[in-house]
N, C-alpha and C. Protein backbone atom coordinates (compact mmCIF):
# COMPACT_ATOMS: atom_id res chain seq x y z
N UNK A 1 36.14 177.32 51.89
CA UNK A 1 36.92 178.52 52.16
C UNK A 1 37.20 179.21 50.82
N UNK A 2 37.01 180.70 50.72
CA UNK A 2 37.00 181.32 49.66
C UNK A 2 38.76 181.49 49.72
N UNK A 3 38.96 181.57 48.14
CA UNK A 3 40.53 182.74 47.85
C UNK A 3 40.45 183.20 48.95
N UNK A 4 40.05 184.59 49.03
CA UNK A 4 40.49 185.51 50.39
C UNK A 4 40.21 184.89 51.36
N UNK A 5 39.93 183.79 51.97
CA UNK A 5 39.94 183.62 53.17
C UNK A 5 40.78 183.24 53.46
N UNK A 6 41.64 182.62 52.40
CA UNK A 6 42.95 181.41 52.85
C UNK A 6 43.72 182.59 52.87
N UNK A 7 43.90 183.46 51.51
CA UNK A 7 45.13 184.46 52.41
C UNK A 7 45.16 185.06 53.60
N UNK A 8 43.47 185.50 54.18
CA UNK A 8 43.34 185.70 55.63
C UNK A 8 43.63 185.06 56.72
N UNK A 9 43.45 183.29 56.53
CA UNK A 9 44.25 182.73 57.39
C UNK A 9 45.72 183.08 57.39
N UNK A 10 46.25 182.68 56.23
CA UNK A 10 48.13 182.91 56.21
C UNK A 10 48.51 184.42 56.43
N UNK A 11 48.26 185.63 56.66
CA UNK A 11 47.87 186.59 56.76
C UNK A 11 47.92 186.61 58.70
N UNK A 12 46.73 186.06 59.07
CA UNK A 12 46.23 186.19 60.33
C UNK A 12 47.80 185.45 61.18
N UNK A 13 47.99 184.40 60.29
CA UNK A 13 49.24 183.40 61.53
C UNK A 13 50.13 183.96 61.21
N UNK A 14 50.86 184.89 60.53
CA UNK A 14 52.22 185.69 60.03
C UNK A 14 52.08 186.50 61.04
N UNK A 15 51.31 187.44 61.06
CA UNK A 15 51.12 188.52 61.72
C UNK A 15 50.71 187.96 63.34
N UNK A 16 50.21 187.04 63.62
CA UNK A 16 51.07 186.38 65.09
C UNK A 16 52.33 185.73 65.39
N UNK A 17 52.95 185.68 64.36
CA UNK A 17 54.10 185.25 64.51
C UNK A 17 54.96 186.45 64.29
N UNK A 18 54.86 187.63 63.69
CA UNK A 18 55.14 188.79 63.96
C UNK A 18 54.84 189.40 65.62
N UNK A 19 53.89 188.78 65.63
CA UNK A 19 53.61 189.89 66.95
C UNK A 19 54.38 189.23 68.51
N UNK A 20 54.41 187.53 68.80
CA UNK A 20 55.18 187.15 69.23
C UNK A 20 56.69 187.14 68.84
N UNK A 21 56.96 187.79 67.59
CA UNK A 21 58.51 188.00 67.98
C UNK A 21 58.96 189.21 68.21
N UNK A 22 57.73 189.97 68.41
CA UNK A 22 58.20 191.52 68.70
C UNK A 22 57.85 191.68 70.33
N UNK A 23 57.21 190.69 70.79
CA UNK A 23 57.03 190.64 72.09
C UNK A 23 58.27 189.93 72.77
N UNK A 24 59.00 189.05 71.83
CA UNK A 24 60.30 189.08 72.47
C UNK A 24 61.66 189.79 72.80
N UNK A 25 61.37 190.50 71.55
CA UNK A 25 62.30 192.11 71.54
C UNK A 25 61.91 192.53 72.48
N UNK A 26 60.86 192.99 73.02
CA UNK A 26 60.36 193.72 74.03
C UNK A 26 60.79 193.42 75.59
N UNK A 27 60.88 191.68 75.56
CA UNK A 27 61.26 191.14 76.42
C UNK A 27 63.01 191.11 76.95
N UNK A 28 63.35 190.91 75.69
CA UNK A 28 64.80 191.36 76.06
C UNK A 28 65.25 192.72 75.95
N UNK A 29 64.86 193.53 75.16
CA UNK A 29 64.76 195.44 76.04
C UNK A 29 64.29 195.17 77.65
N UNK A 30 63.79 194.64 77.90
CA UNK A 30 63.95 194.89 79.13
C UNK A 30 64.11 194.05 80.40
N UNK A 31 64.67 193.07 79.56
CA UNK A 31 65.82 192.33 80.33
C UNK A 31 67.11 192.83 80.47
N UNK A 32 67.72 193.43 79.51
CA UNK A 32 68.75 194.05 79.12
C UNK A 32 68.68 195.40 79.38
N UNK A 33 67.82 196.15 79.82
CA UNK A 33 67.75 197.63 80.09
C UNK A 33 68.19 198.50 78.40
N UNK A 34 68.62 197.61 77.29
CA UNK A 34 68.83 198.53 76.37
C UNK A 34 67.64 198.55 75.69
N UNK A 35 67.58 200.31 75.12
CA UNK A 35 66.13 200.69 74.74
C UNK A 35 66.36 200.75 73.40
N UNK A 36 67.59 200.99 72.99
CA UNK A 36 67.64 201.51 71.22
C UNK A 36 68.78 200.82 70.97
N UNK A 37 68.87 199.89 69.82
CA UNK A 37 70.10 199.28 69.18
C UNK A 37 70.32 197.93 70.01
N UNK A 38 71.27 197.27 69.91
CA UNK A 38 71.53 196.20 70.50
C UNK A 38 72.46 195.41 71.52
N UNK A 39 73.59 196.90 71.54
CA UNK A 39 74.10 197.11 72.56
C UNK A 39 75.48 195.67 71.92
N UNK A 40 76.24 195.10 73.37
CA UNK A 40 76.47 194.06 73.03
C UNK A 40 75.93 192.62 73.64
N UNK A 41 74.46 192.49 73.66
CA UNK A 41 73.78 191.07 74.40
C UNK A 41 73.45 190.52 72.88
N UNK A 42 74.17 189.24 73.11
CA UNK A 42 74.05 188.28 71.98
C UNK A 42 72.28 188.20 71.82
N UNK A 43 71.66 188.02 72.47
CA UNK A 43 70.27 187.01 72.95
C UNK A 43 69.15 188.20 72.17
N UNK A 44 69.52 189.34 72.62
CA UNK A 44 68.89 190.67 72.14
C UNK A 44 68.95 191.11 70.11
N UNK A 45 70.08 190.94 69.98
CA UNK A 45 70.63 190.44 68.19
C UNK A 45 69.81 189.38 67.58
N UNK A 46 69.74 188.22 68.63
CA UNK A 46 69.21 187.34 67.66
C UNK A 46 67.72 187.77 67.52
N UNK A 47 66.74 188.04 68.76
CA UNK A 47 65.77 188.50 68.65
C UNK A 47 65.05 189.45 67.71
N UNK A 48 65.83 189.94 67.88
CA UNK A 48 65.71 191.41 66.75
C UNK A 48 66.26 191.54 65.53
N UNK A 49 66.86 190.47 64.92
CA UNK A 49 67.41 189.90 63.70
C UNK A 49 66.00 189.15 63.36
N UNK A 50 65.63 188.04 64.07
CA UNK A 50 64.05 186.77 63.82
C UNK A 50 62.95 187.74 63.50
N UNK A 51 62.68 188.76 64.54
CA UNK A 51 61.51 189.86 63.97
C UNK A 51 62.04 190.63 62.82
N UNK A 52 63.03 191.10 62.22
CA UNK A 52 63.14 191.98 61.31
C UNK A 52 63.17 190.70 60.33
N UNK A 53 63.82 189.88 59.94
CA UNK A 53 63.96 189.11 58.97
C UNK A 53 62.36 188.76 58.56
N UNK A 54 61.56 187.97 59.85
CA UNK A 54 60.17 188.00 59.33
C UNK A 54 59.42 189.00 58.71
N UNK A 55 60.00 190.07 59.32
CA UNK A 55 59.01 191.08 58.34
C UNK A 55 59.71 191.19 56.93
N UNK A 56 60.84 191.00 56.70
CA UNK A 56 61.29 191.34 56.08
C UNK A 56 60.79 190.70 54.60
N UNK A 57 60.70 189.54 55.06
CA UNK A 57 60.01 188.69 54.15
C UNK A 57 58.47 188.19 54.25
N UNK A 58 57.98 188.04 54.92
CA UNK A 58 56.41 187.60 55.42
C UNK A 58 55.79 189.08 54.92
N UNK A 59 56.16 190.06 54.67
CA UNK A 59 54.63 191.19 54.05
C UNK A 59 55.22 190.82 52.89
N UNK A 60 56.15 190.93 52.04
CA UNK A 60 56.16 190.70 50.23
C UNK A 60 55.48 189.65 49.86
N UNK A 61 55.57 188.20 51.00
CA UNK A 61 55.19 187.02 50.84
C UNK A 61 53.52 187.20 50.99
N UNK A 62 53.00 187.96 51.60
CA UNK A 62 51.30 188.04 52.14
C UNK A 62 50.88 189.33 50.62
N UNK A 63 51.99 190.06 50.74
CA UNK A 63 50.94 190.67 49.56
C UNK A 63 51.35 190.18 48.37
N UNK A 64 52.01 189.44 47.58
CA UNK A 64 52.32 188.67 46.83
C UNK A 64 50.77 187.55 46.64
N UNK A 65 50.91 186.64 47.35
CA UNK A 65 49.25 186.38 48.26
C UNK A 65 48.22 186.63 47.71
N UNK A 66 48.26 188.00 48.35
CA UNK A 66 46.95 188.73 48.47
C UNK A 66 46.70 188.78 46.41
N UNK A 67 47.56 189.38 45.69
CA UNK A 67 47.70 189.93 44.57
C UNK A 67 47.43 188.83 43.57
N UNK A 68 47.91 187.15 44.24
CA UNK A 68 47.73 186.12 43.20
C UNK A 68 46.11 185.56 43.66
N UNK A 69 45.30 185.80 44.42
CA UNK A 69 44.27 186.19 45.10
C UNK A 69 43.35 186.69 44.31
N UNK A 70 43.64 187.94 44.33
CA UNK A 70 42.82 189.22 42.99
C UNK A 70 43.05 188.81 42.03
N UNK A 71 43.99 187.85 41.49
CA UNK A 71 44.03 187.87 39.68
C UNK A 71 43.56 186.48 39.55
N UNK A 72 42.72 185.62 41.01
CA UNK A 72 41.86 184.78 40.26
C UNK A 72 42.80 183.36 40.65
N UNK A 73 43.93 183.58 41.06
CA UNK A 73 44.61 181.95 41.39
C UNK A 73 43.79 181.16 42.16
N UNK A 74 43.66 179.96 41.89
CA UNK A 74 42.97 178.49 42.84
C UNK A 74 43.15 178.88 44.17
N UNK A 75 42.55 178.27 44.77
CA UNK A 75 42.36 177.97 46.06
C UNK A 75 43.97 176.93 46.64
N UNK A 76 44.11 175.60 45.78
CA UNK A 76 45.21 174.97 46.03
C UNK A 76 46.78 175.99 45.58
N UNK A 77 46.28 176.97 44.48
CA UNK A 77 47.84 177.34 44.85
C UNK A 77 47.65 178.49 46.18
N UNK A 78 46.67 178.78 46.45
CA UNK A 78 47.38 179.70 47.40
C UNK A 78 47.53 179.20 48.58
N UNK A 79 46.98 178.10 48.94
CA UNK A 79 46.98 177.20 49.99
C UNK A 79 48.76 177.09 50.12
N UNK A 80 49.16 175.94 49.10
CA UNK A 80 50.30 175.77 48.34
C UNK A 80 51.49 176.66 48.75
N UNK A 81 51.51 178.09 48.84
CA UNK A 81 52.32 179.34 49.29
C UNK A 81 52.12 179.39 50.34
N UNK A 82 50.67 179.39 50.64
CA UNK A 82 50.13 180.34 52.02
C UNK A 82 51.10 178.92 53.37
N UNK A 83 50.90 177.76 53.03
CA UNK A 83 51.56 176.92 53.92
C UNK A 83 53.12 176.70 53.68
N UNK A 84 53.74 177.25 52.38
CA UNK A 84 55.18 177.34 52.22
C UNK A 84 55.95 178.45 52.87
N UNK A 85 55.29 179.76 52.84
CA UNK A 85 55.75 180.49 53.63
C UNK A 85 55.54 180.98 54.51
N UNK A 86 54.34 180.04 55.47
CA UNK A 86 54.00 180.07 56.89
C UNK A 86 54.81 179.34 57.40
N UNK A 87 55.31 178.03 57.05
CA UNK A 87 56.23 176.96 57.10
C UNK A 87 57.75 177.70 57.49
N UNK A 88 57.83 178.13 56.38
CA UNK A 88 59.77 178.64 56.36
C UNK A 88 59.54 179.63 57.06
N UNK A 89 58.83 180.97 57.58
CA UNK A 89 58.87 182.04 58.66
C UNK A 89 59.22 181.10 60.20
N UNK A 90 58.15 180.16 60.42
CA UNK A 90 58.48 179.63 61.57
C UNK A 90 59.15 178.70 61.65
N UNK A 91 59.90 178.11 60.89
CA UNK A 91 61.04 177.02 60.78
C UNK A 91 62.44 178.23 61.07
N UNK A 92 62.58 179.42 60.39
CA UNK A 92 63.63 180.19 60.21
C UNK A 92 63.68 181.09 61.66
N UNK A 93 62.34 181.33 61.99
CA UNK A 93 62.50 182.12 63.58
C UNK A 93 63.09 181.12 64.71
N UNK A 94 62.14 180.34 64.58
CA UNK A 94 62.75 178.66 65.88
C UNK A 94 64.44 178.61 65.13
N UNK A 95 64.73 178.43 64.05
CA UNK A 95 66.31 178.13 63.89
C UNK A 95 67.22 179.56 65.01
N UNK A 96 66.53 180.90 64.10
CA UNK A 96 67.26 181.78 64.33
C UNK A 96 67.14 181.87 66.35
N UNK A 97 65.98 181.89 66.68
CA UNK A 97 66.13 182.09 68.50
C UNK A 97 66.77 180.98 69.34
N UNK A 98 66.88 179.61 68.52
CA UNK A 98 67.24 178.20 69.39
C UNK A 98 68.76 178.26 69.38
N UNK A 99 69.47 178.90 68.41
CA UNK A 99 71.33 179.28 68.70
C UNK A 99 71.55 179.90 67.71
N UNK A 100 72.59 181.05 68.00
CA UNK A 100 73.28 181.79 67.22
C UNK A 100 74.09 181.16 66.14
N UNK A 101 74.35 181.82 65.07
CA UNK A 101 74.85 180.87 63.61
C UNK A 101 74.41 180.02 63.02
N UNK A 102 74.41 179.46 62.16
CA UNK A 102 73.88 178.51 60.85
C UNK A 102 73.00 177.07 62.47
N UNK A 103 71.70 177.28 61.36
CA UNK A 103 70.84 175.98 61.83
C UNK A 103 70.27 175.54 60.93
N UNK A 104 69.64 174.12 61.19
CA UNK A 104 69.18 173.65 60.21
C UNK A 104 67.68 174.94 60.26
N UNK A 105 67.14 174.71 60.95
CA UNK A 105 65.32 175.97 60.51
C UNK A 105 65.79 177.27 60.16
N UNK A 106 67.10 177.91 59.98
CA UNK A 106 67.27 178.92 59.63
C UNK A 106 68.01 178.67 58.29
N UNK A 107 68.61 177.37 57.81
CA UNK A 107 68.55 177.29 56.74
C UNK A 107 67.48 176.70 55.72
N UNK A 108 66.50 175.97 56.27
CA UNK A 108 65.37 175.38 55.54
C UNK A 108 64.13 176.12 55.77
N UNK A 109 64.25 177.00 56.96
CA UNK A 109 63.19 178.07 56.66
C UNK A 109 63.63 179.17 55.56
N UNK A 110 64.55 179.36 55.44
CA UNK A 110 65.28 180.56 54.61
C UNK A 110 64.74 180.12 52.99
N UNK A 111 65.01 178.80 52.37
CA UNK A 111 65.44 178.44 51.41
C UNK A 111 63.61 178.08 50.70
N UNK A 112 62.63 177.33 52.06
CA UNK A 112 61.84 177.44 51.91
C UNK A 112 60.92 178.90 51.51
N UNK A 113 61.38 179.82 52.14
CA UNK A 113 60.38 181.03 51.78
C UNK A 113 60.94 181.49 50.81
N UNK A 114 62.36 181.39 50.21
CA UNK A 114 62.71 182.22 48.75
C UNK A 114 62.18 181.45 48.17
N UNK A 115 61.64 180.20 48.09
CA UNK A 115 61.23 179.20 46.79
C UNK A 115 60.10 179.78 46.63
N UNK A 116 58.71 179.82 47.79
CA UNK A 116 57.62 180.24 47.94
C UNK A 116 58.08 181.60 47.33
N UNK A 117 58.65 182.80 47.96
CA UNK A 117 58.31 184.43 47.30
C UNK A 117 58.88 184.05 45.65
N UNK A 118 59.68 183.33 45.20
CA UNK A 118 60.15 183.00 43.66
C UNK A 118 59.10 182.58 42.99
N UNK A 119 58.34 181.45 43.43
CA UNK A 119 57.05 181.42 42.90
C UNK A 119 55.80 181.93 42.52
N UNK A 120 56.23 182.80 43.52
CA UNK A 120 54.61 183.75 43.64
C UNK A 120 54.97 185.02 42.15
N UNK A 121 56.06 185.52 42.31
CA UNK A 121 57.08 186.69 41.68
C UNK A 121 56.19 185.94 40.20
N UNK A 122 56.92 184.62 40.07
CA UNK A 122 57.09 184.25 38.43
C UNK A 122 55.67 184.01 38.41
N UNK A 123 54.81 183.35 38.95
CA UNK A 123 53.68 183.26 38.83
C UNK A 123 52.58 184.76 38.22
N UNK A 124 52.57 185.50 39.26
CA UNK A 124 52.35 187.12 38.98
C UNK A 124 52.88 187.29 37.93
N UNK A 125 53.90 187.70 37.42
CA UNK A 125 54.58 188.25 36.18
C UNK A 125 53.71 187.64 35.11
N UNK A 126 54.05 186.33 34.81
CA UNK A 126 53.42 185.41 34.19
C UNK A 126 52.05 185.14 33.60
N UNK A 127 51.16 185.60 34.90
CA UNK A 127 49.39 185.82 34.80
C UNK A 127 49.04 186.13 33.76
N UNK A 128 49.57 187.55 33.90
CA UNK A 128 48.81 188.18 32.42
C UNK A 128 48.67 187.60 30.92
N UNK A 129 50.04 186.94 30.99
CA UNK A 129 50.07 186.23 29.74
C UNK A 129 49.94 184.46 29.12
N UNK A 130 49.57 184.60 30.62
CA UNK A 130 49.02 182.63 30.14
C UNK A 130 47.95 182.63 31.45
N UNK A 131 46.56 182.91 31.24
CA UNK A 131 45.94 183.16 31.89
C UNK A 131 45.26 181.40 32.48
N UNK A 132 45.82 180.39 31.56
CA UNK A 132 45.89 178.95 31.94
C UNK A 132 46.51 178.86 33.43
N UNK A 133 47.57 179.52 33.83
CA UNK A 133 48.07 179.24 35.03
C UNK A 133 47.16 179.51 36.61
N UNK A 134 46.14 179.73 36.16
CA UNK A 134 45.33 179.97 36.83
C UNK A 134 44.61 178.44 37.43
């Protein structure tokens, strides 16, 4: 498997895990008859909190990725990310949809993907000038 393919895998499963949590928004819009905002249905909040949070973090995390990718990183580190913050997206969505307030997958998915996007950040920055980290 080339560089780009592995970010294409981690890439490909984000963006289904994006797309099943926007199919659950969808599901509770219209369970709930509300079309815009969140009204007051707990179940509808959390939904739409799990999809925004994933995006919120899963595209910086994929093009972060993509970018340590182009400047030539191994195969094992992007593996390395690509399974750290495939890991914490779906550890942090299952926390956030299984009950409202603090869980364990919404705290170890959380903590997991800032380590992963922290790494990638210092890594990138870093490239240019110790081209060893490669």
């Amino acid at each position: 498997m080339t560089e780009i393919q592995a970010v294409g895998l981690y890439a490909g499963v984000n963006i289904l895990l994006m797309l099943f949590l926007a199919a659950n928004v969808v599901q509770h819009r219209r369970r709930t008859s509300i079309s815009l905002g969140i009204g007051t249905d707990a179940g509808l909040e959390q939904a739409v909190r799990a999809q925004a949070n994933c995006l919120e973090n899963a595209v910086p995390g994929l093009l972060a990725l993509t970018l340590l990718a182009l400047t030539g990183a191994s195969s094992l580190i992007l593996h390395g990310f690509g399974v750290a913050l495939t890991f914490g997206r779906l550890a942090h969505a299952h926390g956030l949809l299984s009950q409202p307030g603090r869980s364990f997958g919404r705290f170890y998915g959380t903590l997991i993907t800032w380590v992963s996007l922290l790494g990638m950040a210092v890594l990138l920055v870093l490239t240019p000038f110790i081209p060893a980290l490669q």
